[in-house]
C-alpha atoms as a PDB file:
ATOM      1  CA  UNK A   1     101.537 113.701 114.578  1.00  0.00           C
ATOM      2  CA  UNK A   2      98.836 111.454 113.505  1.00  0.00           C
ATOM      3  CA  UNK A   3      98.672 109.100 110.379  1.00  0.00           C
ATOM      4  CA  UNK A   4      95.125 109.140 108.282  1.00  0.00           C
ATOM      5  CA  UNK A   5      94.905 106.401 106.063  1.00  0.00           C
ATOM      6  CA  UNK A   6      92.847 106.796 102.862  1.00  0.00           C
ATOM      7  CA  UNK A   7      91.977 103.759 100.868  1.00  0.00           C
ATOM      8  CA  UNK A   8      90.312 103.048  97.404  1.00  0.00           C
ATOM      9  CA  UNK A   9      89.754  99.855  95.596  1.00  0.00           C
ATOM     10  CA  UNK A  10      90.038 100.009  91.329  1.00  0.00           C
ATOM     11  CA  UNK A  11      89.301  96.476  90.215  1.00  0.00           C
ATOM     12  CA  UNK A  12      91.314  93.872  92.003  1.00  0.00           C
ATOM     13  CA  UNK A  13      93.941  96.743  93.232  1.00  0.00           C
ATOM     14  CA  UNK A  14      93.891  97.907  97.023  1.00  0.00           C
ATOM     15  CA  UNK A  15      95.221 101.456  96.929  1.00  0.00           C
ATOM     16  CA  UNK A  16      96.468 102.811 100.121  1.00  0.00           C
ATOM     17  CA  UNK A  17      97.379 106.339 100.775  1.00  0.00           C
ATOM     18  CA  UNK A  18      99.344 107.180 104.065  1.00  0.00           C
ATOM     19  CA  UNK A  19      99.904 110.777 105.564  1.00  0.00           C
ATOM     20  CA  UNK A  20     101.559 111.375 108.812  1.00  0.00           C
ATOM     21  CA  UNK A  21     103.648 109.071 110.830  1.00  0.00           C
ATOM     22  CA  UNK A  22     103.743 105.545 110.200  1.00  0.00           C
ATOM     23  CA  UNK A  23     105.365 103.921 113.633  1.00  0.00           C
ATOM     24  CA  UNK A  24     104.453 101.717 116.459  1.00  0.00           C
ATOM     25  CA  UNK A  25     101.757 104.517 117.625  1.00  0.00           C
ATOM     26  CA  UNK A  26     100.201 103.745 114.395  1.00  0.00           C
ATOM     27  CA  UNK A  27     101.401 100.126 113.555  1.00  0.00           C
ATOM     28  CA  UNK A  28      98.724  97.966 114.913  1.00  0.00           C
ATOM     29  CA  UNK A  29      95.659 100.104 113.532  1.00  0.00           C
ATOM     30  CA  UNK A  30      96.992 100.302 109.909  1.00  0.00           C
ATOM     31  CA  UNK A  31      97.746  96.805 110.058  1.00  0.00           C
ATOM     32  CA  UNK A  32      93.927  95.935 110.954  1.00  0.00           C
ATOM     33  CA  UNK A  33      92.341  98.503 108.669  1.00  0.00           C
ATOM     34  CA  UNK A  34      94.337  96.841 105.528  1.00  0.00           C
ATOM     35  CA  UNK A  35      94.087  93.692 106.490  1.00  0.00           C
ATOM     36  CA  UNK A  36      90.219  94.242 106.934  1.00  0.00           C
ATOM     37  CA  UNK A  37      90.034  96.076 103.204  1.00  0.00           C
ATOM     38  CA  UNK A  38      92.206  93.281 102.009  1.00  0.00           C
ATOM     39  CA  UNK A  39      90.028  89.984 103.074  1.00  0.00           C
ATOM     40  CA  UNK A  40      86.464  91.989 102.646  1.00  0.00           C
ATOM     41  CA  UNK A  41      87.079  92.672  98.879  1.00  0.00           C
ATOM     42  CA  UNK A  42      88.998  91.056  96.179  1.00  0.00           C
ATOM     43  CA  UNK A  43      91.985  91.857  96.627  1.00  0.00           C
ATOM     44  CA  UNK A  44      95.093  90.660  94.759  1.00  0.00           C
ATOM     45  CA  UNK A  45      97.354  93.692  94.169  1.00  0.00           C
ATOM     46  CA  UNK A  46      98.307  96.365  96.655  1.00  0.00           C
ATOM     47  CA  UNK A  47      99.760 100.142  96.101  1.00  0.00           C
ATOM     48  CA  UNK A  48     101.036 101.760  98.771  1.00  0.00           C
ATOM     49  CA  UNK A  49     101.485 105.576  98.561  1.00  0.00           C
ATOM     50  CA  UNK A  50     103.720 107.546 101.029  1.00  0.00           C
ATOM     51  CA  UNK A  51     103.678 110.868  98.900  1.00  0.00           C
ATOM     52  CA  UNK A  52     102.355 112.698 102.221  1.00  0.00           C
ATOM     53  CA  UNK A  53     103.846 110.094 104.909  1.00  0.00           C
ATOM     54  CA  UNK A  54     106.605 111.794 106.436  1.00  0.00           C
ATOM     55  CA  UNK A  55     107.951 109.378 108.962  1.00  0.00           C
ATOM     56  CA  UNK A  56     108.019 105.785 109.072  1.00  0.00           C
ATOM     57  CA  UNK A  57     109.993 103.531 111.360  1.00  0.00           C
ATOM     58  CA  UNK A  58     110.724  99.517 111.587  1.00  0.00           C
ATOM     59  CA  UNK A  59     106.973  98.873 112.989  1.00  0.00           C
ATOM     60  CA  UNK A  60     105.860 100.354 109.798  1.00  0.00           C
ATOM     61  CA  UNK A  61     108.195  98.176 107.904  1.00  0.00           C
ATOM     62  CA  UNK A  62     106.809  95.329 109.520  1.00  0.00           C
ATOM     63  CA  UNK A  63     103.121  96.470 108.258  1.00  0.00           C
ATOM     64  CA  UNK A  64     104.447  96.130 104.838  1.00  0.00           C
ATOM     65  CA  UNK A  65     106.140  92.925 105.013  1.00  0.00           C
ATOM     66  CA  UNK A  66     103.026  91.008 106.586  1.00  0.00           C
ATOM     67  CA  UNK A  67     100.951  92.648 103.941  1.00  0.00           C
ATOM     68  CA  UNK A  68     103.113  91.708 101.346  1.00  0.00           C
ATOM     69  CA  UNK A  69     103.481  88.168 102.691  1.00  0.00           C
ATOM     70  CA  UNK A  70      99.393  87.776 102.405  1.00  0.00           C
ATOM     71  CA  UNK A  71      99.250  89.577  98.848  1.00  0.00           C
ATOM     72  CA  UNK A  72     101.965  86.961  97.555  1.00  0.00           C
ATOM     73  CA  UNK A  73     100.278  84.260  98.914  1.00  0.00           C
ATOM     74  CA  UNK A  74      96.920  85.249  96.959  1.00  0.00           C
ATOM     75  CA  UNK A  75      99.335  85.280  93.720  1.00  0.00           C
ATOM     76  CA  UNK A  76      99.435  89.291  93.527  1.00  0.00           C
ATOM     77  CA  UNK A  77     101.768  91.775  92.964  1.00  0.00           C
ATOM     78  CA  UNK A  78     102.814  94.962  95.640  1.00  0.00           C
ATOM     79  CA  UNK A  79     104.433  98.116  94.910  1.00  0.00           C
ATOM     80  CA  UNK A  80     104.945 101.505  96.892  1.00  0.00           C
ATOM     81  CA  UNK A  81     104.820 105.040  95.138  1.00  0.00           C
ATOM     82  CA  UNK A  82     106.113 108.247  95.628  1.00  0.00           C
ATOM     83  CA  UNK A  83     108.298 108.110  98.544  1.00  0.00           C
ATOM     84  CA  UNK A  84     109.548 110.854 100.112  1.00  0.00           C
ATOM     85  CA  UNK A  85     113.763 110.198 100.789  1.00  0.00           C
ATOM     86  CA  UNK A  86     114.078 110.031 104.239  1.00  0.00           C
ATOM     87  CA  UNK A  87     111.695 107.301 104.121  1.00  0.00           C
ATOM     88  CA  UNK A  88     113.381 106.206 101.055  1.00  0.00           C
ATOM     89  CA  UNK A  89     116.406 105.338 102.784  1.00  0.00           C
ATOM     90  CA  UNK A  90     114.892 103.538 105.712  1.00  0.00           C
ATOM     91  CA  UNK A  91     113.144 101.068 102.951  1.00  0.00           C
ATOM     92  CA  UNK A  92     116.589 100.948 101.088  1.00  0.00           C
ATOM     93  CA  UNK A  93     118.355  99.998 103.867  1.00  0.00           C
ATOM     94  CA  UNK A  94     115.656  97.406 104.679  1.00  0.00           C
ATOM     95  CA  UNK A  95     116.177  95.874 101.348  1.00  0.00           C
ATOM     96  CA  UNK A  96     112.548  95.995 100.467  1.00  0.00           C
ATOM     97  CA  UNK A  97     113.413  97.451  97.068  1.00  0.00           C
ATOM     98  CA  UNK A  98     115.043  93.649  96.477  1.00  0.00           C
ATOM     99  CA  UNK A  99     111.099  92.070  96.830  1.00  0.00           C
ATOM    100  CA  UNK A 100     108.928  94.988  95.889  1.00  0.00           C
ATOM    101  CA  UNK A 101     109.200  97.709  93.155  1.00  0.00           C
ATOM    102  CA  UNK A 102     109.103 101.003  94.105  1.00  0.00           C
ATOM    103  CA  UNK A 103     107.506 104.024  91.728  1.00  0.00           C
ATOM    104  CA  UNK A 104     107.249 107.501  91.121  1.00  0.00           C
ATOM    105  CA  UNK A 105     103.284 107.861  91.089  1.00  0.00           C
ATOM    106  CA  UNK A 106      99.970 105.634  91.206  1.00  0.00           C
ATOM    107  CA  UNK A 107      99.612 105.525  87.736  1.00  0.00           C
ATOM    108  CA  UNK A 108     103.196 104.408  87.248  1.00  0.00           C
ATOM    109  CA  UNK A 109     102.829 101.746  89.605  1.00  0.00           C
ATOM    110  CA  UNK A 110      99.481 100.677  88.769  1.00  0.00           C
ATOM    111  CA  UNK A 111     100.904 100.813  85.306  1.00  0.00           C
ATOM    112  CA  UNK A 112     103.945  98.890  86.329  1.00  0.00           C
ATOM    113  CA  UNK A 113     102.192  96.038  88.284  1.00  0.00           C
ATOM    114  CA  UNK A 114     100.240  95.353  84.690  1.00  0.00           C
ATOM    115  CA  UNK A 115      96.918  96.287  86.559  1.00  0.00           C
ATOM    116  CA  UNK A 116      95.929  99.666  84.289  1.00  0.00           C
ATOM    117  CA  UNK A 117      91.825  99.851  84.092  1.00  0.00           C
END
């Protein structure tokens, strides 16, 4: 399986949408496409959705730890939406719930990060 990776910018917020398989297949060209969105615009908050991801593995983790690491540094926020449980479990178990708040939708999150338009 394949992972597409849609992306939309509202404001300062970097909204990233992931379907498919997030592993180390996919790893290295998600991490370039967001870090490419990130530096290009103005970036300081990031959303990442995994309501149609349905695998992810620890290379995917360690996508979202690097770009969490460069959206602290600018002073922003990061949160991750509607996530499916079995990769629920692997980011429980990561303890990425302890630095980053997870939500049930966008607007919840984008709500929840203090970032509504």
């Amino acid at each position: 399986m394949n992972l597409n990776v849609n992306m939309e910018h509202q404001r300062h917020v970097l909204i990233v949408r992931l379907s498919g398989e997030l592993d180390h297949h996919t790893a290295d060209l998600v991490r370039m496409q967001l870090d490419e969105a990130i530096s290009r615009r103005q970036t300081e908050h990031l959303v990442l959705s995994f309501k149609e991801l349905e695998f992810m593995d620890s290379s995917g983790l360690g996508v979202i730890l690097g770009r969490y690491k460069i959206i602290k540094q600018k002073g922003g926020k990061m949160a991750v939406c509607d996530v499916k449980p079995a990769v629920y479990r692997l980011l429980e178990m990561s303890g990425l719930f302890k630095i980053m708040p997870i939500y049930e939708d966008e607007v919840t999150a984008l709500s929840g990060l203090e970032v509504v338009s």
